[in-house]
Protein backbone atom coordinates (compact mmCIF):
# COMPACT_ATOMS: atom_id res chain seq x y z
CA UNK A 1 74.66 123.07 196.17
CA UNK A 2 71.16 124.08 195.12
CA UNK A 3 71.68 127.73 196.56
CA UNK A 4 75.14 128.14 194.86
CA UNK A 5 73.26 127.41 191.99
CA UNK A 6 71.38 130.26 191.72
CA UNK A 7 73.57 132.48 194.03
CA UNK A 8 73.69 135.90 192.07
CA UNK A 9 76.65 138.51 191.72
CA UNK A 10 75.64 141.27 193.86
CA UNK A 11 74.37 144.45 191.84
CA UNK A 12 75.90 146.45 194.65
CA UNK A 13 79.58 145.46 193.86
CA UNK A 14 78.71 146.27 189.88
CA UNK A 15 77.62 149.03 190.71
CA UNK A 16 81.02 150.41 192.50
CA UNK A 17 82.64 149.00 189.71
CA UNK A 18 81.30 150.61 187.60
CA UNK A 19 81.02 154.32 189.39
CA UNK A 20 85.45 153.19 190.23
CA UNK A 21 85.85 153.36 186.50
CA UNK A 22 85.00 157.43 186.65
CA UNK A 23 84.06 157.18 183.53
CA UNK A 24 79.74 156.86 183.79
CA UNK A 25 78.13 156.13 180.48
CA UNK A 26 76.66 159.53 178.79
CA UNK A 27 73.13 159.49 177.67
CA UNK A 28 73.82 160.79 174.52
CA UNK A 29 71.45 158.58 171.94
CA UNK A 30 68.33 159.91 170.40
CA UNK A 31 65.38 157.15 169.15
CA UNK A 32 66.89 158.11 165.67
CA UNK A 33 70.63 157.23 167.04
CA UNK A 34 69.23 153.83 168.63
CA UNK A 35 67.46 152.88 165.31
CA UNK A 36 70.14 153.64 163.11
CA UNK A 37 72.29 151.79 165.40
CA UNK A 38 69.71 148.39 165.26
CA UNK A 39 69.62 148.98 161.87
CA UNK A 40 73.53 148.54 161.06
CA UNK A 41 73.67 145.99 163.47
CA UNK A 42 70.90 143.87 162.14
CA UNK A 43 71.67 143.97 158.54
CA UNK A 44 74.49 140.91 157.92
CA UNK A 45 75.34 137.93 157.23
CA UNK A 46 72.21 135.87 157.76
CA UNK A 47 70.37 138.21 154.40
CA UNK A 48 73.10 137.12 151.95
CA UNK A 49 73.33 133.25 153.10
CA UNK A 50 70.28 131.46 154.35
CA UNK A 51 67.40 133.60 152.52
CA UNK A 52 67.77 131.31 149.57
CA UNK A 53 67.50 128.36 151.86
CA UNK A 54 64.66 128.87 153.57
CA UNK A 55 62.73 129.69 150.43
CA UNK A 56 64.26 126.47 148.29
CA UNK A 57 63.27 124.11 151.32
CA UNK A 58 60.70 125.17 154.31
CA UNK A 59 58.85 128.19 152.92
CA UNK A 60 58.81 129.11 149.06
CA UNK A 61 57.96 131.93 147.75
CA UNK A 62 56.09 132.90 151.14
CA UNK A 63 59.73 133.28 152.77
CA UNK A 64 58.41 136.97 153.08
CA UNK A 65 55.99 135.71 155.13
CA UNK A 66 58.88 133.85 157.51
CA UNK A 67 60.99 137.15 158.09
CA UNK A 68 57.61 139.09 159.00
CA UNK A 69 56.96 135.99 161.50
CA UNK A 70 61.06 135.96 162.69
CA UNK A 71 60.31 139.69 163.32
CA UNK A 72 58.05 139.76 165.80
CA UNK A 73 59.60 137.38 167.88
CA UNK A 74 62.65 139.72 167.89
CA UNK A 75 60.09 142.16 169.08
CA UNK A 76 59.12 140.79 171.96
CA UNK A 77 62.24 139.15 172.64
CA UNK A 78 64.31 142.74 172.19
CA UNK A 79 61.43 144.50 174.50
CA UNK A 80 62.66 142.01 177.09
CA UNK A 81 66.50 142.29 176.75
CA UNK A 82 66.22 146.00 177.01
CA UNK A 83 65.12 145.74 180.47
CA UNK A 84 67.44 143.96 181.15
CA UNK A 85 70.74 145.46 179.72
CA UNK A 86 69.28 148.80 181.52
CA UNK A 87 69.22 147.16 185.24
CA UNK A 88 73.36 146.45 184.81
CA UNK A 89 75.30 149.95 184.53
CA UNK A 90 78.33 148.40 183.00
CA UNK A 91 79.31 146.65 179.39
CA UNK A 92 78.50 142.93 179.09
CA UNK A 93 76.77 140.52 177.48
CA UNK A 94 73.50 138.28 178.40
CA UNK A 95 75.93 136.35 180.19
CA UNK A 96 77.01 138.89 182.56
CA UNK A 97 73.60 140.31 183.31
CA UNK A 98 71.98 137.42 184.03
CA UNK A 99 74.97 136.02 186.27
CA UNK A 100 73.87 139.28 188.60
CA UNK A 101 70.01 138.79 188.08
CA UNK A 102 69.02 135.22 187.77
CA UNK A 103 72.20 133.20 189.65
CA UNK A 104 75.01 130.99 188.53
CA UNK A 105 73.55 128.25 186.75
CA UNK A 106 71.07 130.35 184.55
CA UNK A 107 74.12 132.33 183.52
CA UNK A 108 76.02 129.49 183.00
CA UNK A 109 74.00 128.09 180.56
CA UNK A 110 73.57 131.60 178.76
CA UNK A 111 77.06 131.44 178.16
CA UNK A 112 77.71 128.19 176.59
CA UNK A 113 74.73 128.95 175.03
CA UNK A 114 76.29 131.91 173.35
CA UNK A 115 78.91 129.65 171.64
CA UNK A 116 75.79 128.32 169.13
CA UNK A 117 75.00 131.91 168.66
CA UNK A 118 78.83 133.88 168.28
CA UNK A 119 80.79 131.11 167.28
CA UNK A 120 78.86 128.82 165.17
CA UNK A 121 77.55 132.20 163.57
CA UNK A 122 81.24 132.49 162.53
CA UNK A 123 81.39 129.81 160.89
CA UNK A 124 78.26 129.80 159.00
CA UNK A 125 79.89 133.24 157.75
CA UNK A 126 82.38 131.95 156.61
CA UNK A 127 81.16 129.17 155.00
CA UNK A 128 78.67 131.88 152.79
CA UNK A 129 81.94 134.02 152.35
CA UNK A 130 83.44 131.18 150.61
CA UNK A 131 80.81 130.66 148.52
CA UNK A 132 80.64 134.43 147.33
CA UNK A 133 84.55 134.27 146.95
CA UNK A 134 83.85 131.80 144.90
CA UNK A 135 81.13 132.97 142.55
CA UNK A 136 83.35 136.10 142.38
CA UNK A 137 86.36 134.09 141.30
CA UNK A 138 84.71 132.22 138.37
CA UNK A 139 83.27 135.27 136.60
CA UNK A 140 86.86 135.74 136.00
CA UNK A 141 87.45 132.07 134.40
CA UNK A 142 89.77 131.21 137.70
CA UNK A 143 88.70 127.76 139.46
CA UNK A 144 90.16 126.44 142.21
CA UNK A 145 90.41 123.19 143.25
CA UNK A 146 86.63 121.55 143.85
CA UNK A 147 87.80 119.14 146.80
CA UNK A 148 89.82 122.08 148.29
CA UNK A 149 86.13 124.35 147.97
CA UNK A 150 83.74 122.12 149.83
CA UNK A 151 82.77 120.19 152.79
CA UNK A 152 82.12 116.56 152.52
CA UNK A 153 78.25 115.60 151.59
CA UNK A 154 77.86 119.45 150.07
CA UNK A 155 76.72 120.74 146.65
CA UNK A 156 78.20 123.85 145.72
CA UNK A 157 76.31 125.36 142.47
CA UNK A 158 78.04 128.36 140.93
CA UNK A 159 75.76 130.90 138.26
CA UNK A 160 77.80 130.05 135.48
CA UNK A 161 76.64 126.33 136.00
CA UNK A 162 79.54 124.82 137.93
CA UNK A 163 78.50 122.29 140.29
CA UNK A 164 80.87 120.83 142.75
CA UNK A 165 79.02 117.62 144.44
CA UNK A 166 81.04 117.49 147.34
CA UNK A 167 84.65 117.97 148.78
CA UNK A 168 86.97 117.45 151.42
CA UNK A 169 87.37 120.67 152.90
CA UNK A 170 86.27 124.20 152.89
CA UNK A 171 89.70 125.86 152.50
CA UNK A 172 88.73 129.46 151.91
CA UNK A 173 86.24 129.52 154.76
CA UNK A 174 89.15 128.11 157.49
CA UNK A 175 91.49 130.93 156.22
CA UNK A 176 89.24 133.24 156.70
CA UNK A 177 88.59 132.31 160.15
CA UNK A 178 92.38 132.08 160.76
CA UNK A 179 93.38 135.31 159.51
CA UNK A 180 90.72 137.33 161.36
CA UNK A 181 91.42 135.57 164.40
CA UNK A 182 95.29 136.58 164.28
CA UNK A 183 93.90 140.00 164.15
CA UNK A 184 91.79 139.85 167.05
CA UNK A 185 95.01 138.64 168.83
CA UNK A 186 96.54 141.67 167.97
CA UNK A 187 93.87 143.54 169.00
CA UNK A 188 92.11 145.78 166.71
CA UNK A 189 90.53 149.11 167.42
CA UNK A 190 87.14 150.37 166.28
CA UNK A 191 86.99 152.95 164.07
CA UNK A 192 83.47 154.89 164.18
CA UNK A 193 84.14 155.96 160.92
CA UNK A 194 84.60 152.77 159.45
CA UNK A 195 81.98 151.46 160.76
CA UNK A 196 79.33 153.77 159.80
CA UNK A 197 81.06 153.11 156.19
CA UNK A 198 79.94 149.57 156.58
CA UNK A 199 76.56 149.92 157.63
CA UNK A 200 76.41 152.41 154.85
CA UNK A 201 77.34 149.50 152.17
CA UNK A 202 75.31 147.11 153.42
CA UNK A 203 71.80 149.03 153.10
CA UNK A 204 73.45 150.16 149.75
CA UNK A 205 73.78 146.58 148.63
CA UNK A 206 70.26 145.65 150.12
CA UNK A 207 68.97 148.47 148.08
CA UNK A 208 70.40 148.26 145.10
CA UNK A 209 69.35 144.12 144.86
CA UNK A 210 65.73 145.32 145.47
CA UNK A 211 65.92 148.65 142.69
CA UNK A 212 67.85 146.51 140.11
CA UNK A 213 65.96 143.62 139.92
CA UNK A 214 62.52 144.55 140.34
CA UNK A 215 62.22 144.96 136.75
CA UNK A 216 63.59 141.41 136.20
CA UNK A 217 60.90 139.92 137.98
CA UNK A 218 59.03 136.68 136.78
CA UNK A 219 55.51 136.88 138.34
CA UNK A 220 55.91 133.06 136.91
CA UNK A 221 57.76 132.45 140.05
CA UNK A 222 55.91 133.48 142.34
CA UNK A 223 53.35 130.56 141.52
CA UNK A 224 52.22 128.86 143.75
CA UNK A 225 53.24 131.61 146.53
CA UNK A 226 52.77 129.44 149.65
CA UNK A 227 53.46 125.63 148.06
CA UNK A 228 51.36 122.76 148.93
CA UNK A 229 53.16 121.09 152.15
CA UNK A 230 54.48 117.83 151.42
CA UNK A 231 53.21 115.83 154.42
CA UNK A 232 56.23 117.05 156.04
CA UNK A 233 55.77 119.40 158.72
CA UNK A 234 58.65 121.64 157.70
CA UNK A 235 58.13 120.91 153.73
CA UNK A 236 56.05 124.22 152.55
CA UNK A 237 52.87 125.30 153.74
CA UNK A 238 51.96 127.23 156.51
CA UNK A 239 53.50 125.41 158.49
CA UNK A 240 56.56 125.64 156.11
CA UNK A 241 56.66 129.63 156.87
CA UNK A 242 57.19 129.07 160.38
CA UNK A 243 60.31 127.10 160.03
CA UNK A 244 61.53 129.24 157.12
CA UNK A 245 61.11 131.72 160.46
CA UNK A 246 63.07 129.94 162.00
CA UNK A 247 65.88 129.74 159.78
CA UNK A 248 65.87 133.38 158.65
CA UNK A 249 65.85 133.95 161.91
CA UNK A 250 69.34 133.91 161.84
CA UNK A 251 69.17 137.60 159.40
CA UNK A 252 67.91 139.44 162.66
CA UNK A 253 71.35 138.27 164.96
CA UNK A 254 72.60 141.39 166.28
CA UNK A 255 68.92 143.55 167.22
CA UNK A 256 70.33 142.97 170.66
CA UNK A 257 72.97 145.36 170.26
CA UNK A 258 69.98 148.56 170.18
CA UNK A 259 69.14 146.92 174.04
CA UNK A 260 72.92 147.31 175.44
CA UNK A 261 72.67 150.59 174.62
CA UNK A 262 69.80 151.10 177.12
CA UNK A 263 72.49 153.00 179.51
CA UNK A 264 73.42 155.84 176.82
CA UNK A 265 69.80 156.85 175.67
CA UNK A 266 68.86 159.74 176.53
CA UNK A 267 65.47 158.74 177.70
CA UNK A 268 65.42 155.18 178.12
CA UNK A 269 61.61 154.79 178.40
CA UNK A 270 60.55 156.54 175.26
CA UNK A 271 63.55 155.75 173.15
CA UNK A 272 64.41 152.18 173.42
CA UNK A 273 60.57 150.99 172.37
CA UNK A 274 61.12 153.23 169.53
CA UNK A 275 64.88 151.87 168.90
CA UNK A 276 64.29 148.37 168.89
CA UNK A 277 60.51 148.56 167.10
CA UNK A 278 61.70 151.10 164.54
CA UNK A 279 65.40 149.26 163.27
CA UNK A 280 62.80 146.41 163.41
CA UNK A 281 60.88 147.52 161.36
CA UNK A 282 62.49 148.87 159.21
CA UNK A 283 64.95 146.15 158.46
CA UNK A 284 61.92 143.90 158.76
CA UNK A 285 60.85 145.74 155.36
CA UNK A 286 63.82 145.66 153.68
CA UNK A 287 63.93 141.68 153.95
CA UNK A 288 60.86 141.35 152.64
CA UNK A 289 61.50 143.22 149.37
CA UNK A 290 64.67 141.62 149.12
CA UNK A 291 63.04 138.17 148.97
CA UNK A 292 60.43 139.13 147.46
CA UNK A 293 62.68 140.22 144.09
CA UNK A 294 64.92 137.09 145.31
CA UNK A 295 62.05 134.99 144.45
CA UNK A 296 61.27 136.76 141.37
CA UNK A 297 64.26 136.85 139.71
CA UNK A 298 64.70 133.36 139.57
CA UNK A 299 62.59 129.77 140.94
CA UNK A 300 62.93 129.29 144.52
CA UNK A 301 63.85 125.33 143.84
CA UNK A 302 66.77 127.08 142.00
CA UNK A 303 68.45 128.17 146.01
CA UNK A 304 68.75 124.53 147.33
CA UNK A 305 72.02 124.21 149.46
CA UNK A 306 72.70 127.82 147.97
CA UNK A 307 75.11 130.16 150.04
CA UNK A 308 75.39 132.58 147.73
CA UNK A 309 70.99 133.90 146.99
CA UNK A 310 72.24 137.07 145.96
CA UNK A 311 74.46 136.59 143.55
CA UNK A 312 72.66 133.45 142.28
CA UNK A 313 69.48 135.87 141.78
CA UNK A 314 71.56 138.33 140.21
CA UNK A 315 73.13 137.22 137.85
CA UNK A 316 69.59 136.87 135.76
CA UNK A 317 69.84 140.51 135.69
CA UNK A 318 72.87 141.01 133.32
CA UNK A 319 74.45 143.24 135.31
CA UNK A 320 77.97 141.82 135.02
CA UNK A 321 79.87 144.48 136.58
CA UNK A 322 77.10 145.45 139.03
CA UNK A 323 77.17 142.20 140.50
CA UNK A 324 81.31 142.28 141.09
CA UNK A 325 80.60 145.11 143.14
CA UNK A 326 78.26 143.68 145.24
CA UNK A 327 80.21 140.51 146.15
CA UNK A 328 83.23 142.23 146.75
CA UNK A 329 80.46 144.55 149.26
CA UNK A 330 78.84 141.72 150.53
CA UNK A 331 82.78 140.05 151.26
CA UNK A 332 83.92 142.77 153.05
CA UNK A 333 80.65 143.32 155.14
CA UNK A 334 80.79 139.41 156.10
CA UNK A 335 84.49 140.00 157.11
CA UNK A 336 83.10 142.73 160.02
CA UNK A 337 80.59 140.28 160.69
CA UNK A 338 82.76 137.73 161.28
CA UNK A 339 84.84 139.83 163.00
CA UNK A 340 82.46 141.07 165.63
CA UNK A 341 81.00 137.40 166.01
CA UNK A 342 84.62 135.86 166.96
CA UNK A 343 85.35 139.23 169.55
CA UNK A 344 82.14 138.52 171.22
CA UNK A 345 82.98 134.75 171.48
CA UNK A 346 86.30 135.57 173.02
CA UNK A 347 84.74 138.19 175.33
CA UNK A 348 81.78 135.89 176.80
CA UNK A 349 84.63 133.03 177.23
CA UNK A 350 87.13 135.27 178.94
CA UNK A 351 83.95 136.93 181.12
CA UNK A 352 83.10 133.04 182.41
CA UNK A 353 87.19 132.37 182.86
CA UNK A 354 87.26 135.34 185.03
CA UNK A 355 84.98 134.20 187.52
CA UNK A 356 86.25 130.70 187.33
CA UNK A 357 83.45 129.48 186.02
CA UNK A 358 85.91 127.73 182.93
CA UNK A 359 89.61 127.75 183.32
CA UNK A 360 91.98 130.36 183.80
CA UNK A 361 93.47 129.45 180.33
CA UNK A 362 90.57 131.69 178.71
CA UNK A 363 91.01 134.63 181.06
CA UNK A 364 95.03 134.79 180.10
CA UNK A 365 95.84 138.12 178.34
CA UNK A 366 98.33 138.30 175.76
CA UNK A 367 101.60 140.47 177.76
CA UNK A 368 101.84 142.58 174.50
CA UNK A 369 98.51 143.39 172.46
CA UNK A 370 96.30 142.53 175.92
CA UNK A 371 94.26 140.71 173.88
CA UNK A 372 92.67 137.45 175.24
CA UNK A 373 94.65 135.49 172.63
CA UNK A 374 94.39 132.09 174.30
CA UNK A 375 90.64 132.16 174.12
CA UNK A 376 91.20 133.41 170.55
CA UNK A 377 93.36 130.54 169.16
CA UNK A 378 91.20 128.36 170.54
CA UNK A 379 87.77 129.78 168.99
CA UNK A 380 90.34 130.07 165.95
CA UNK A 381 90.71 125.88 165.80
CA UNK A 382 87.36 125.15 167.13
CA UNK A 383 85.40 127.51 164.41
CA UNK A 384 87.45 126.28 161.45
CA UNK A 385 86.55 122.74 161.83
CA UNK A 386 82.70 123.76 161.69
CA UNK A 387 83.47 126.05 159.07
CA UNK A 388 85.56 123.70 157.14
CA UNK A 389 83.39 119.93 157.26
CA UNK A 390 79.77 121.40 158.44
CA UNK A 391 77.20 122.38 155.75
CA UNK A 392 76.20 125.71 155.82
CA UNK A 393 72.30 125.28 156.37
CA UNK A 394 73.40 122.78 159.42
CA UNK A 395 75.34 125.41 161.24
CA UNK A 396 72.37 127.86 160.45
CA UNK A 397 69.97 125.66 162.41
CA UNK A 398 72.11 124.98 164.85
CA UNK A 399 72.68 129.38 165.19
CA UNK A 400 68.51 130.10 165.19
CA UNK A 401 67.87 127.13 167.66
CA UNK A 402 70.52 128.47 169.93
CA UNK A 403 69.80 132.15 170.13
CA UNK A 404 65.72 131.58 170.31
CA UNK A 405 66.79 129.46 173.35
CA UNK A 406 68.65 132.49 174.84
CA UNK A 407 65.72 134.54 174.13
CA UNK A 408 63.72 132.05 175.25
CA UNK A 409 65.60 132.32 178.89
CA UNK A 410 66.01 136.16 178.90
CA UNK A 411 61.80 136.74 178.34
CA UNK A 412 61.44 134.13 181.50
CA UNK A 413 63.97 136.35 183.68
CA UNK A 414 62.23 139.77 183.21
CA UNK A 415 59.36 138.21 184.36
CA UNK A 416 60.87 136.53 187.34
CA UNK A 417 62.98 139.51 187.83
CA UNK A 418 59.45 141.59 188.12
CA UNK A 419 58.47 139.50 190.97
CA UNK A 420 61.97 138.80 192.99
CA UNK A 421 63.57 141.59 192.34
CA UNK A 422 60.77 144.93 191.96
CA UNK A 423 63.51 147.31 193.43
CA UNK A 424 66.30 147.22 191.47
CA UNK A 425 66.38 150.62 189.71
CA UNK A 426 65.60 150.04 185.68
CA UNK A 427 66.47 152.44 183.14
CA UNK A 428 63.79 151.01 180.92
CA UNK A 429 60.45 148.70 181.70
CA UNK A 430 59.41 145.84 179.15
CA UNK A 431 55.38 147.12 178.93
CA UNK A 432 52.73 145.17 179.57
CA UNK A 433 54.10 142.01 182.02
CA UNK A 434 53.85 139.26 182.06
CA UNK A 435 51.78 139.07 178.31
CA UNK A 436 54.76 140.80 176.31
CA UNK A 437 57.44 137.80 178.15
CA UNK A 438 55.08 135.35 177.38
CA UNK A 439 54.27 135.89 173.92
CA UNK A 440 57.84 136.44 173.85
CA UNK A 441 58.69 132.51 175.17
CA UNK A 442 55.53 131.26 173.09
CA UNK A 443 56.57 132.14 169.57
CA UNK A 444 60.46 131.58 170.12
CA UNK A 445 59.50 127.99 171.10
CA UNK A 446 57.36 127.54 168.09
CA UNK A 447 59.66 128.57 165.75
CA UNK A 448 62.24 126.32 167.92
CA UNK A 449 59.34 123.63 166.88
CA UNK A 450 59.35 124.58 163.33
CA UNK A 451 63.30 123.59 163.07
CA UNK A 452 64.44 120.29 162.04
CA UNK A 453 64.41 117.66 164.89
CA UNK A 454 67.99 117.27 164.39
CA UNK A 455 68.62 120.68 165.74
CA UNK A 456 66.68 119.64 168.82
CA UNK A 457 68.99 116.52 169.25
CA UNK A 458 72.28 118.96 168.68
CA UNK A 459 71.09 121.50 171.33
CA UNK A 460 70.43 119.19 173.81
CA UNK A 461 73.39 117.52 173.25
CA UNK A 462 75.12 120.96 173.35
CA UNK A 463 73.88 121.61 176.81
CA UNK A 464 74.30 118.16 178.00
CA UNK A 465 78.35 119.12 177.19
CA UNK A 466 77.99 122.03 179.09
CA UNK A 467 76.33 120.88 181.96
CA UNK A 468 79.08 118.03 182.51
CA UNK A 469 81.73 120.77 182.61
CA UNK A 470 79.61 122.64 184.88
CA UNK A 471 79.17 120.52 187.41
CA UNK A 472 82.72 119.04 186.85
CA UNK A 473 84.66 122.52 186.93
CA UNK A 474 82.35 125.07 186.78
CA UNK A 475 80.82 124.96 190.27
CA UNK A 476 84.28 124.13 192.18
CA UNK A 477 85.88 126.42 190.97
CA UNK A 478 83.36 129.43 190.72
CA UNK A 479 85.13 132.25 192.27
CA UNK A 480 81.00 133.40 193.77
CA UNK A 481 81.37 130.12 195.63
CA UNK A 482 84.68 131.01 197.35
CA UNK A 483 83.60 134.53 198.47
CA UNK A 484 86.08 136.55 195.98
């Protein structure tokens, strides 16, 4: 048992697999390509919906602070997963690499791992969605029903003064969820064009926020910067900064994507530092001014249980028609969010059903649109509930603790990688192993620190799930274990 356990899927076999295909990836990405690309993948969701929490409840004012903190662990952490994502010649996720670099039961718990990360991200998207659909809905005087609005034990507070203490479901934020998942059943194709459009609106939007409303600052608010902490670990303070880290951490989801493109640079050594440092950066900037005039524009207190910062913020500004615009660009950029969250879900699930790691149910493809539409109804019901009964800064924690755990694991396995496995070719080396890993491990786990205990108690339960099914189906039916 213990050496199925960390039996690995040979490298060889990917290898052919990949070189079968006839179709080797081109290195046709520049450093500019890669940062441009980190940059459209970083900035989503997690700007527009937690911001506002963090700075109403851990950090303050000093939530600037927290994203500078969030980005250098993504630093590290990104350094490491380039390594990695350059050692496997073919598409895949965390999941996939690790199954052929650190064994079965590493990848295994990658992968259900994953589901905090893609799936719960979903739904905390959607949940923000709903709140902006909202906001955008009462400047026109229409209201819909508060009970129909709102999870249970949630306080929804709308700009023109609304408050709606509580429902019994978040409607708009399950249809959502449905609707995009029927159209991930029928498979959707990417458009490059479109996409680029997107990233385009969503700097656009950041920008705009920071230009608009810088003259509508209140230094007033900015007193005191860094509040006194309460006694309370996570209550303000320094200490406060670090978990508003970790819940912003959620705004840097997606840096990864600048790493799986390790394969297509055209020189891998030079250009994915640069990539992953410089949409970093970058990015890492543009957070900070946006909470910075967040935080201006109106008391931090003000974003408690908020959804919706930006519009919130905004609205101070006057800028009635201005700030239509931006929901309605901040809607449709959640929507490819959401989007790319619930195809990666699907993806990971159907990459674990495949080698019979979970069963075949999530490996079926759909005869017509060859879409993995079982896994997708599934995600569909299982992200709705979240989405429709969970409180938005719940699922957040629950997203940061996950994926700093996953980073957590992939620093660890370049390092142990380094000293197992020296000869497998690399496209790109992490610099300066074992202290770039290990700073990487050290400041994910304090920011893991800095988050509620409760998220603790739901990630360990989380992995106590998966490691039932594991041992239950997982490991009898791996397809590694039978030889195939």
């Amino acid at each position: 048992m213990a050496n199925q356990l960390w039996a690995k899927k040979p490298i060889n076999s990917l290898l052919t697999e990949s070189s079968a295909e006839g179709n080797p990836l081109k290195r046709t990405l520049s450093a500019g390509s890669l940062v441009a690309l980190g940059i459209g993948a970083i900035i989503g969701a997690g700007l527009f919906s937690l911001t506002g929490i963090a700075a109403a409840e851990p950090a303050g004012p000093a939530v600037t602070l927290s994203f500078v903190l969030a980005g250098i662990a993504c630093a590290f952490a990104g350094l490491c997963y380039a390594e990695f994502a350059s050692m496997i010649p073919i598409a895949g996720s965390a999941y996939t690499y690790s199954y052929a670099t650190m064994g079965e039961f590493v990848a295994w718990i990658i992968g259900w791992d994953l589901v905090l990360e893609y799936a719960l991200g979903a739904a905390t998207v959607a949940v923000s969605w709903s709140r902006y659909l909202l906001e955008f809905l009462s400047n026109f005087n229409i209201h819909l029903p508060a009970q129909l609005v709102a999870s249970p034990y949630e306080v929804v507070k709308l700009s023109n003064g609304e408050v709606i203490d509580g429902g019994l479901i978040n409607l708009p934020a399950i249809l959502i969820v449905l609707l995009l998942s029927l159209v991930l059943i029928r498979g959707t194709e990417g458009s490059s064009f479109i996409n680029n459009l997107m990233v385009i609106i969503k700097v656009i939007v950041v920008l705009m926020f920071i230009i608009l409303g810088w003259k509508f600052i209140d230094p007033a608010n900015y007193v005191p910067y860094i509040p006194e902490n309460t006694g309370d670990y996570s209550q303000y303070g320094w200490t406060g900064i670090a978990a508003g880290a970790g819940v912003v951490f959620f705004a840097f989801i997606g840096f990864d994507a600048v790493s799986t493109a390790a394969q297509e640079a055209k020189n891998p050594q030079r250009d994915m530092p640069i990539g992953i440092l410089g949409s970093l950066l970058v990015c890492t900037v543009l957070y900070v001014l946006f909470a910075h005039v967040m935080t201006g524009l109106v008391n931090y207190k003000v974003f408690a249980n908020d959804a919706k910062p930006a519009a919130t913020a905004f609205a101070v500004t006057g800028y009635d028609f201005l700030q239509n615009a931006m929901i309605i660009a901040i809607l449709t950029g959640y929507t490819s969010v959401m989007l790319v969250m619930l195809l990666g879900q699907s993806r990971v699930f159907y990459s674990m059903s495949r080698d019979g790691l979970l069963p075949r149910f999530f490996g079926e493809i759909h005869p017509k649109f060859r879409t993995p539409w079982k896994t997708n109804l599934f995600f569909m019901v299982f992200v709705s509930i979240f989405a429709g009964f969970v409180p938005v800064s719940d699922l957040g924690h629950m997203v940061s603790i996950g994926t700093l755990f996953a980073f957590c694991l992939v620093c660890i396995g370049v390092w142990l990688m380094r000293k197992t496995n020296p000869e497998v070719p690399r496209g790109f080396r992490t610099p300066l192993v074992p202290f770039v890993p290990i700073m990487g491990v050290v400041i994910c786990l304090y920011l893991m620190y800095s988050l509620p205990n409760e998220s603790w108690v739901r990630l360990a339960g989380w992995l106590a799930i998966g490691l039932v099914i594991y041992f239950i189906y997982g490991k009898n039916h791996s397809k590694l274990k039978h030889g195939e």
